[in-house]
Protein backbone atom coordinates (compact mmCIF):
# COMPACT_ATOMS: atom_id res chain seq x y z
CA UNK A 1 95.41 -26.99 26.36
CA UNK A 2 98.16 -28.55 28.79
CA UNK A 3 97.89 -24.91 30.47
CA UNK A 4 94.47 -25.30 30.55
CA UNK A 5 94.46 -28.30 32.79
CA UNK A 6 96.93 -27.55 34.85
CA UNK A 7 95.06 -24.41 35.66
CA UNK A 8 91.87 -26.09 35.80
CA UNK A 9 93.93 -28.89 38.56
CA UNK A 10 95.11 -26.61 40.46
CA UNK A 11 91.46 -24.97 41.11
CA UNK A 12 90.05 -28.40 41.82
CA UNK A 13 92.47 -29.08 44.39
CA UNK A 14 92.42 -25.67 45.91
CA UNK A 15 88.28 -26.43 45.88
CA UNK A 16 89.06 -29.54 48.10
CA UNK A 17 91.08 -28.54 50.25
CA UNK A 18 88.86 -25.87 51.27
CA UNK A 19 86.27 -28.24 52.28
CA UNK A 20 88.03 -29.72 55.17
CA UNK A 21 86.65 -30.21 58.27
CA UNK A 22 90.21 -29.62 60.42
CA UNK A 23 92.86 -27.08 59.73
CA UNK A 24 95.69 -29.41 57.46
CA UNK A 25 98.36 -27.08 59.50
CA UNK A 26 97.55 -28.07 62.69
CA UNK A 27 96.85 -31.34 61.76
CA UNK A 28 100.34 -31.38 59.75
CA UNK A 29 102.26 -30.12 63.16
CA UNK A 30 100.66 -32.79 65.32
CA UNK A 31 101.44 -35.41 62.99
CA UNK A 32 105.42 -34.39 63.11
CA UNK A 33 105.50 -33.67 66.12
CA UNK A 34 104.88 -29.96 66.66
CA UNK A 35 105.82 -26.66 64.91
CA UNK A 36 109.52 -26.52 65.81
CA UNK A 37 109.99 -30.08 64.62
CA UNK A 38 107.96 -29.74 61.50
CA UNK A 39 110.20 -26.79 61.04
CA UNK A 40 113.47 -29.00 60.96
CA UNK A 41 112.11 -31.54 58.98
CA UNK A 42 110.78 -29.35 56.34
CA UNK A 43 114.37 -27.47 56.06
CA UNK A 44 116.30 -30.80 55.53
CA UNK A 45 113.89 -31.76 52.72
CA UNK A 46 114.52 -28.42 51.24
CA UNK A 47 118.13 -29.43 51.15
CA UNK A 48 117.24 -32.91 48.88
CA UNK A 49 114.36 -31.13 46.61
CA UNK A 50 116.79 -27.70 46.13
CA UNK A 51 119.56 -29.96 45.02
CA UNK A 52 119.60 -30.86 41.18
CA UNK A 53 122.10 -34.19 41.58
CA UNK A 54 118.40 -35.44 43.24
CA UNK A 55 116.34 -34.71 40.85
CA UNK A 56 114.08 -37.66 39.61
CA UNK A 57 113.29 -36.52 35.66
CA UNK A 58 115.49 -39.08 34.57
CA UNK A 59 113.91 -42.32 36.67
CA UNK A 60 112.32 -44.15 33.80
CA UNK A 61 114.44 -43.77 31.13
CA UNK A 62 117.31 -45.03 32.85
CA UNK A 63 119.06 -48.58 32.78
CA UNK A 64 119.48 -49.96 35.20
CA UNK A 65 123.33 -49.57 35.66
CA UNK A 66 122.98 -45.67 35.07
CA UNK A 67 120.12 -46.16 37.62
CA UNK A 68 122.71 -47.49 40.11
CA UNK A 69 125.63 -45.16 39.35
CA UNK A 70 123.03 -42.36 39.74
CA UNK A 71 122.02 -43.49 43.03
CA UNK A 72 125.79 -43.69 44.17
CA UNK A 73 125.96 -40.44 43.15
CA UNK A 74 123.20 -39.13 45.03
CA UNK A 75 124.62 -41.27 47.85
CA UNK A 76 128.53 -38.94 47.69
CA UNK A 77 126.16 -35.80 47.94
CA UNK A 78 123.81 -36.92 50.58
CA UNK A 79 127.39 -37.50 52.30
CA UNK A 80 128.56 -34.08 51.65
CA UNK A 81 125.20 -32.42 52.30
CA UNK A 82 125.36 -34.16 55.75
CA UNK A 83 129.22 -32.78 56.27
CA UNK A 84 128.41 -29.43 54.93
CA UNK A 85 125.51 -28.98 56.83
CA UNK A 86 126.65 -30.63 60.54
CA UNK A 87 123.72 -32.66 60.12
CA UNK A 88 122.97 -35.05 63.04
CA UNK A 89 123.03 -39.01 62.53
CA UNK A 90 119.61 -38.80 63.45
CA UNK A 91 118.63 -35.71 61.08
CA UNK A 92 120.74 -37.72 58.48
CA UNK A 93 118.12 -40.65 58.38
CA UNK A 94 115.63 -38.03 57.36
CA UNK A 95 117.57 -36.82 54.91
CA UNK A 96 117.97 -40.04 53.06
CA UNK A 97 114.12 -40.72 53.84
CA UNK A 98 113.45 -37.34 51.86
CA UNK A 99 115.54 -39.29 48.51
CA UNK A 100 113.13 -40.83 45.95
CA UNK A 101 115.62 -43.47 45.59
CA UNK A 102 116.99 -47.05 47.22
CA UNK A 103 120.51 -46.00 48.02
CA UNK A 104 123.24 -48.60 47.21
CA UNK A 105 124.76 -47.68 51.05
CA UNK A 106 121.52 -48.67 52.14
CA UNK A 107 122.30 -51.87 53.75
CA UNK A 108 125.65 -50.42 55.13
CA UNK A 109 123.96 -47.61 57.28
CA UNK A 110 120.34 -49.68 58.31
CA UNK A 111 121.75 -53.54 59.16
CA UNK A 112 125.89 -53.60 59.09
CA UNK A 113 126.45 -50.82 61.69
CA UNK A 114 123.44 -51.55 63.53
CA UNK A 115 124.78 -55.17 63.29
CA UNK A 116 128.12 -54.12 64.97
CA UNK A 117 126.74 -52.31 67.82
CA UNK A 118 123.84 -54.90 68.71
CA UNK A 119 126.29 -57.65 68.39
CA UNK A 120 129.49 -56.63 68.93
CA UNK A 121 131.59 -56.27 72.24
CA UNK A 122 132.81 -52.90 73.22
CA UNK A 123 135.98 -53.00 71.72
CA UNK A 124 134.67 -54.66 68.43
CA UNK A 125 132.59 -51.68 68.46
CA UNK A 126 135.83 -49.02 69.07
CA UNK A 127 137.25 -51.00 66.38
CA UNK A 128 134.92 -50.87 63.76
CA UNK A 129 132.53 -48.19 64.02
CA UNK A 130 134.69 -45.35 63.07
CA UNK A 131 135.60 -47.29 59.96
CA UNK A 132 132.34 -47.92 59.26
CA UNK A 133 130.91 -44.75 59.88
CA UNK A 134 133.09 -42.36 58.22
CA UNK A 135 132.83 -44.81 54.96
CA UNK A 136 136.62 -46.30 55.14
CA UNK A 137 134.53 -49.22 54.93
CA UNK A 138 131.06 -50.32 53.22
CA UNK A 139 129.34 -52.80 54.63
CA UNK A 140 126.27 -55.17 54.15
CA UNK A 141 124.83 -58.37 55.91
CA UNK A 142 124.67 -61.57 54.47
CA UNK A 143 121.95 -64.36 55.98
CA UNK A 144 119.54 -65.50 53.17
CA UNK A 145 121.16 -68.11 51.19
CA UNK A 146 119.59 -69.82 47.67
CA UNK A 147 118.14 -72.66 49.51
CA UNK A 148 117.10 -70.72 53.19
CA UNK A 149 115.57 -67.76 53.54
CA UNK A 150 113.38 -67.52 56.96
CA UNK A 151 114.57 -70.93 58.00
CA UNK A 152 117.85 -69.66 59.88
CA UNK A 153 118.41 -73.36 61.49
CA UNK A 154 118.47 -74.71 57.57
CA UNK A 155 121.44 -72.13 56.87
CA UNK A 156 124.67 -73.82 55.67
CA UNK A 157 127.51 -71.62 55.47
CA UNK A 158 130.01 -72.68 58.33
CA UNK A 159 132.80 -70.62 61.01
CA UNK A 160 134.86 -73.69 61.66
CA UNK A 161 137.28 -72.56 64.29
CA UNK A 162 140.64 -73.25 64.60
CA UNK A 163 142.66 -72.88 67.95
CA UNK A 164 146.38 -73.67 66.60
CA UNK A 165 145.68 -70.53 64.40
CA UNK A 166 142.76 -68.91 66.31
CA UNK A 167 141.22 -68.27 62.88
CA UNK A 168 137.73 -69.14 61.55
CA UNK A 169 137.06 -70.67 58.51
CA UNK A 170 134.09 -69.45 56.61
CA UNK A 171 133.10 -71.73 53.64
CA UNK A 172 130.14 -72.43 51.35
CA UNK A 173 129.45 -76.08 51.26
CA UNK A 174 127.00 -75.94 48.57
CA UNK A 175 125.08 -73.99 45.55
CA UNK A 176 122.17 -73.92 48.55
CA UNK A 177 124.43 -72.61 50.81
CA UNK A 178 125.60 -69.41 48.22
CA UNK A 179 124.21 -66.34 50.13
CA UNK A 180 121.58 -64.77 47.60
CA UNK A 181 119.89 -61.40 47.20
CA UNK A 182 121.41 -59.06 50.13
CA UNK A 183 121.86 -55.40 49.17
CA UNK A 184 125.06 -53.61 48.74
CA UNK A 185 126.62 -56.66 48.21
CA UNK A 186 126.90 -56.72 44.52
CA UNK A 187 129.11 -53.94 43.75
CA UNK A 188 129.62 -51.50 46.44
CA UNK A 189 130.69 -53.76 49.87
CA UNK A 190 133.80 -54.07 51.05
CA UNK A 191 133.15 -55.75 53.94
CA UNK A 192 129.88 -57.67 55.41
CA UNK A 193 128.83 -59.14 58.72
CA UNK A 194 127.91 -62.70 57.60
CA UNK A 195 125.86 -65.38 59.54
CA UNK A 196 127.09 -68.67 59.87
CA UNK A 197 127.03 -72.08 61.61
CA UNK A 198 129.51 -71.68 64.57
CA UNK A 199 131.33 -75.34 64.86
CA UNK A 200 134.21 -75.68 67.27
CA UNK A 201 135.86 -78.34 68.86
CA UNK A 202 133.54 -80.77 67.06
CA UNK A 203 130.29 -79.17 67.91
CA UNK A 204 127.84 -77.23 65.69
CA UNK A 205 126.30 -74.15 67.71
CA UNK A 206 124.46 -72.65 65.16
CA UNK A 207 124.02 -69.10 63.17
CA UNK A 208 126.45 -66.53 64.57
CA UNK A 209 127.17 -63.51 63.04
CA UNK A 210 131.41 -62.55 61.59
CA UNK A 211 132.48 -59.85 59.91
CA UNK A 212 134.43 -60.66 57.04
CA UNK A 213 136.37 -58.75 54.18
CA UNK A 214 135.45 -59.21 50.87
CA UNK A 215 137.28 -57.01 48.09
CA UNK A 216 140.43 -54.84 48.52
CA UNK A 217 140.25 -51.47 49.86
CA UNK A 218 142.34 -50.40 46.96
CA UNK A 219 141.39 -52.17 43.96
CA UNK A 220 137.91 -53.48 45.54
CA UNK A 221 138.69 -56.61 43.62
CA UNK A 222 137.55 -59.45 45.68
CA UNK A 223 139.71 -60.72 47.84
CA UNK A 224 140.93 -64.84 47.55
CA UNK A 225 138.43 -67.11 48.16
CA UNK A 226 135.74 -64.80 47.58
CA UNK A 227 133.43 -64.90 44.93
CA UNK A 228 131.13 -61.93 44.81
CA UNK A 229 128.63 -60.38 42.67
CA UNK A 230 125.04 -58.90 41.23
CA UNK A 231 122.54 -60.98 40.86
CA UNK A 232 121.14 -59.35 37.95
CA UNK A 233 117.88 -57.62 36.71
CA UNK A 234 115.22 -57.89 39.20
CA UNK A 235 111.72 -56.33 38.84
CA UNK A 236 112.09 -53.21 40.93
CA UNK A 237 115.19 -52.34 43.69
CA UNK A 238 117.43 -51.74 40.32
CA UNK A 239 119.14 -48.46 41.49
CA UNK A 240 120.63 -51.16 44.73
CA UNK A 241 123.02 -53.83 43.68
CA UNK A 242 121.88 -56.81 45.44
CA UNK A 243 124.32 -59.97 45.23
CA UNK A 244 125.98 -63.28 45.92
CA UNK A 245 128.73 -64.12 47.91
CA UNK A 246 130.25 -68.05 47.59
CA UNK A 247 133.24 -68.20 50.31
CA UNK A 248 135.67 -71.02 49.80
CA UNK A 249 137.26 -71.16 53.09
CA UNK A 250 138.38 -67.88 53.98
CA UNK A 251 140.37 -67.27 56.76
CA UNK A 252 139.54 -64.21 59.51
CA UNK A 253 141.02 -63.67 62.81
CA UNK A 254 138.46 -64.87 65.91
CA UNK A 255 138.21 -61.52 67.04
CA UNK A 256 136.04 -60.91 64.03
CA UNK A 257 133.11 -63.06 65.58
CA UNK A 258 130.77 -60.74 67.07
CA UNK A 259 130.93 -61.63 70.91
CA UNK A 260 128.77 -59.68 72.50
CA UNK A 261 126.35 -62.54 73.67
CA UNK A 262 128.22 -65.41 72.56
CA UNK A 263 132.15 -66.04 72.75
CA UNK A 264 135.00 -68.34 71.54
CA UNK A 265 137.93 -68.23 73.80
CA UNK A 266 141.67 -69.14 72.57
CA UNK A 267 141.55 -72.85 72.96
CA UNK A 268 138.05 -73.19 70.72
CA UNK A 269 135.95 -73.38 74.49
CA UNK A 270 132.30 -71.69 73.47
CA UNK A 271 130.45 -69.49 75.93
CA UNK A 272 127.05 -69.43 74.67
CA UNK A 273 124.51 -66.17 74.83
CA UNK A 274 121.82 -65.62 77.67
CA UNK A 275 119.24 -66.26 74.66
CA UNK A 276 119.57 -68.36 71.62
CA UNK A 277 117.76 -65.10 69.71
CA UNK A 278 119.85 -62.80 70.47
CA UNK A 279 122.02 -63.56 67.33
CA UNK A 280 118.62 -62.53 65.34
CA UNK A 281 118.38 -58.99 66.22
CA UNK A 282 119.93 -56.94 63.46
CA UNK A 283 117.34 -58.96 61.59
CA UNK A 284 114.00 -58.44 63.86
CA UNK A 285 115.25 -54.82 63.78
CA UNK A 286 115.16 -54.60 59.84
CA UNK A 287 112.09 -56.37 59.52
CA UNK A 288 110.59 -53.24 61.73
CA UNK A 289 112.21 -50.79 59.24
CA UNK A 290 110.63 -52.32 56.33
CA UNK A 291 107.33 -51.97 57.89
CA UNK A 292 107.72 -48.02 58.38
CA UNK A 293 108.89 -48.31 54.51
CA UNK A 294 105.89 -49.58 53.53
CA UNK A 295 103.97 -47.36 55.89
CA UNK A 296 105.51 -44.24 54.07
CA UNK A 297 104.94 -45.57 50.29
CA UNK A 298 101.36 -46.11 51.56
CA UNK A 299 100.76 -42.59 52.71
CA UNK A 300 102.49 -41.52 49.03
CA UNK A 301 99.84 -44.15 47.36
CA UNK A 302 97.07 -43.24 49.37
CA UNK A 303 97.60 -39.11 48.74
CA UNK A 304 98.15 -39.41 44.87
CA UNK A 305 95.04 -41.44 44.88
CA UNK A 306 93.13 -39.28 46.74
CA UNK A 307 94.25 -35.80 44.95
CA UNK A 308 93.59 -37.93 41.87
CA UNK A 309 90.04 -38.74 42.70
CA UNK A 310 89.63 -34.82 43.30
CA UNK A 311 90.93 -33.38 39.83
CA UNK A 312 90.01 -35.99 37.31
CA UNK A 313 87.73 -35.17 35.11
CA UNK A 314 85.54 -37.07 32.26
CA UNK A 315 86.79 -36.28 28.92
């Protein structure tokens, strides 16, 4: 009987299909961009579908920490695929695109490094990147706290700076003030770019962003004055670890404010940026990701739906 149908589907579809109006070919190579680069993108998802570490048979059955140590897994192949392969950075965003899956790196590859090069100088950038990049480090970004989410100026975590040392202080001066909910934090970060209120030399000058360690590279146990964590079972999102982070005054260097726009010199003296939202654009820039994400689970919605409506049949 199961035969049956499935034999019976694949007619229907076939039927369909052959009703178009426009050749789905051409109209497949105009929407990617021509034959050459439907060509490419079709050969890296072959890489992902041909690969059994991606396969998807066990996505419902899982808990939801097998769910995330299945999706680091995936993660250390998509790595190795890239490596293997001499996959481009750009060709490597398809690849993870082509993963049914939230990656627990995601937040590392799509907001910290993008962080560091929007907002950091040159040689923050020579300094960090390659870490970052080759995975020495794992990153994340921290704004959203329990009580502030879209209200940046409400935001209470402080970078009080400190000349005699030329250190920041980065504390958490309330539960409201506990950043809540960012990706990768939970269990995979080792380091994140965090926003804070900037105060020096008795002035507040609001959200800037720091990067800041937060567990040990070798025992990724978090480091003093760090509290870090998951936040728990959420209703979707399980395979990525999103956390907390509660930072009683812990101490980074000054060179670990990003300064591309705005600066701290030695003595505490603040230079501040050519545009007040400046500081926001790792943020703007994810918001415009998440709207191709939704984009792309719409097209999946909208063809199931559609192929659906095509093959079903009254019992």
């Amino acid at each position: 009987k199961m035969a049956d149908a499935a034999a019976q589907t694949e007619i229907d579809i076939r039927n369909e299909r052959s009703k178009a109006l426009v050749s789905t070919d051409e109209m497949t190579e105009y929407l990617y961009g021509g034959k050459k680069n439907l060509a490419r993108i079709r050969k890296l998802k072959k890489l992902i579908e041909e690969d059994p570490v991606f396969r998807v048979d066990d996505y419902y059955f899982a808990s939801r920490q097998q769910r995330y140590e299945r999706a680091l897994e995936k993660t250390i192949r998509l790595v190795e695929l890239v490596r293997d392969n001499g996959v481009s950075k750009d060709d490597s965003i398809l690849m993870r695109l082509c993963i049914r899956e939230q990656l627990p790196l995601g937040l590392h590859w799509v907001m910290f490094i993008p962080a560091i090069k929007g907002q950091g100088t040159e040689e923050q950038q020579a300094k960090w990147l390659p870490l970052a990049e080759t995975l020495q480090i794992v990153g994340t970004y921290a704004q959203t706290e329990m009580g502030h989410g879209t209200f940046l100026r409400g935001l209470e975590t402080t970078a009080t700076y400190n000349p005699r040392t030329e250190q920041f202080d980065l504390h958490s001066p309330s539960l409201t003030s506990i950043k809540w909910w960012p990706g990768t934090l939970g269990k995979t970060a080792t380091h994140c770019v965090v926003m804070a209120r900037l105060i020096t030399q008795g002035r507040d000058h609001g959200t800037h962003a720091f990067i800041v360690q937060l567990r040990d590279l070798d025992t990724h146990k978090a480091l003093p004055g760090v509290k870090v964590g998951d936040i728990g079972p959420k209703l979707g999102y399980d395979s990525m670890d999103n956390g907390f982070l509660q930072l009683s005054h812990v101490k980074i260097p000054r060179d670990q404010m990003l300064m591309k726009f705005a600066q701290v010199a030695k003595d505490g003296t603040y230079s501040k940026p050519p545009n007040t939202k400046l500081s926001y654009g790792t943020m703007i820039y994810v918001r415009s990701v998440m709207i191709s994400d939704a984009a792309r689970h719409l097209q999946a919605a909208t063809t199931i739906a559609i192929r659906y409506a095509a093959v079903r049949r009254q019992s």
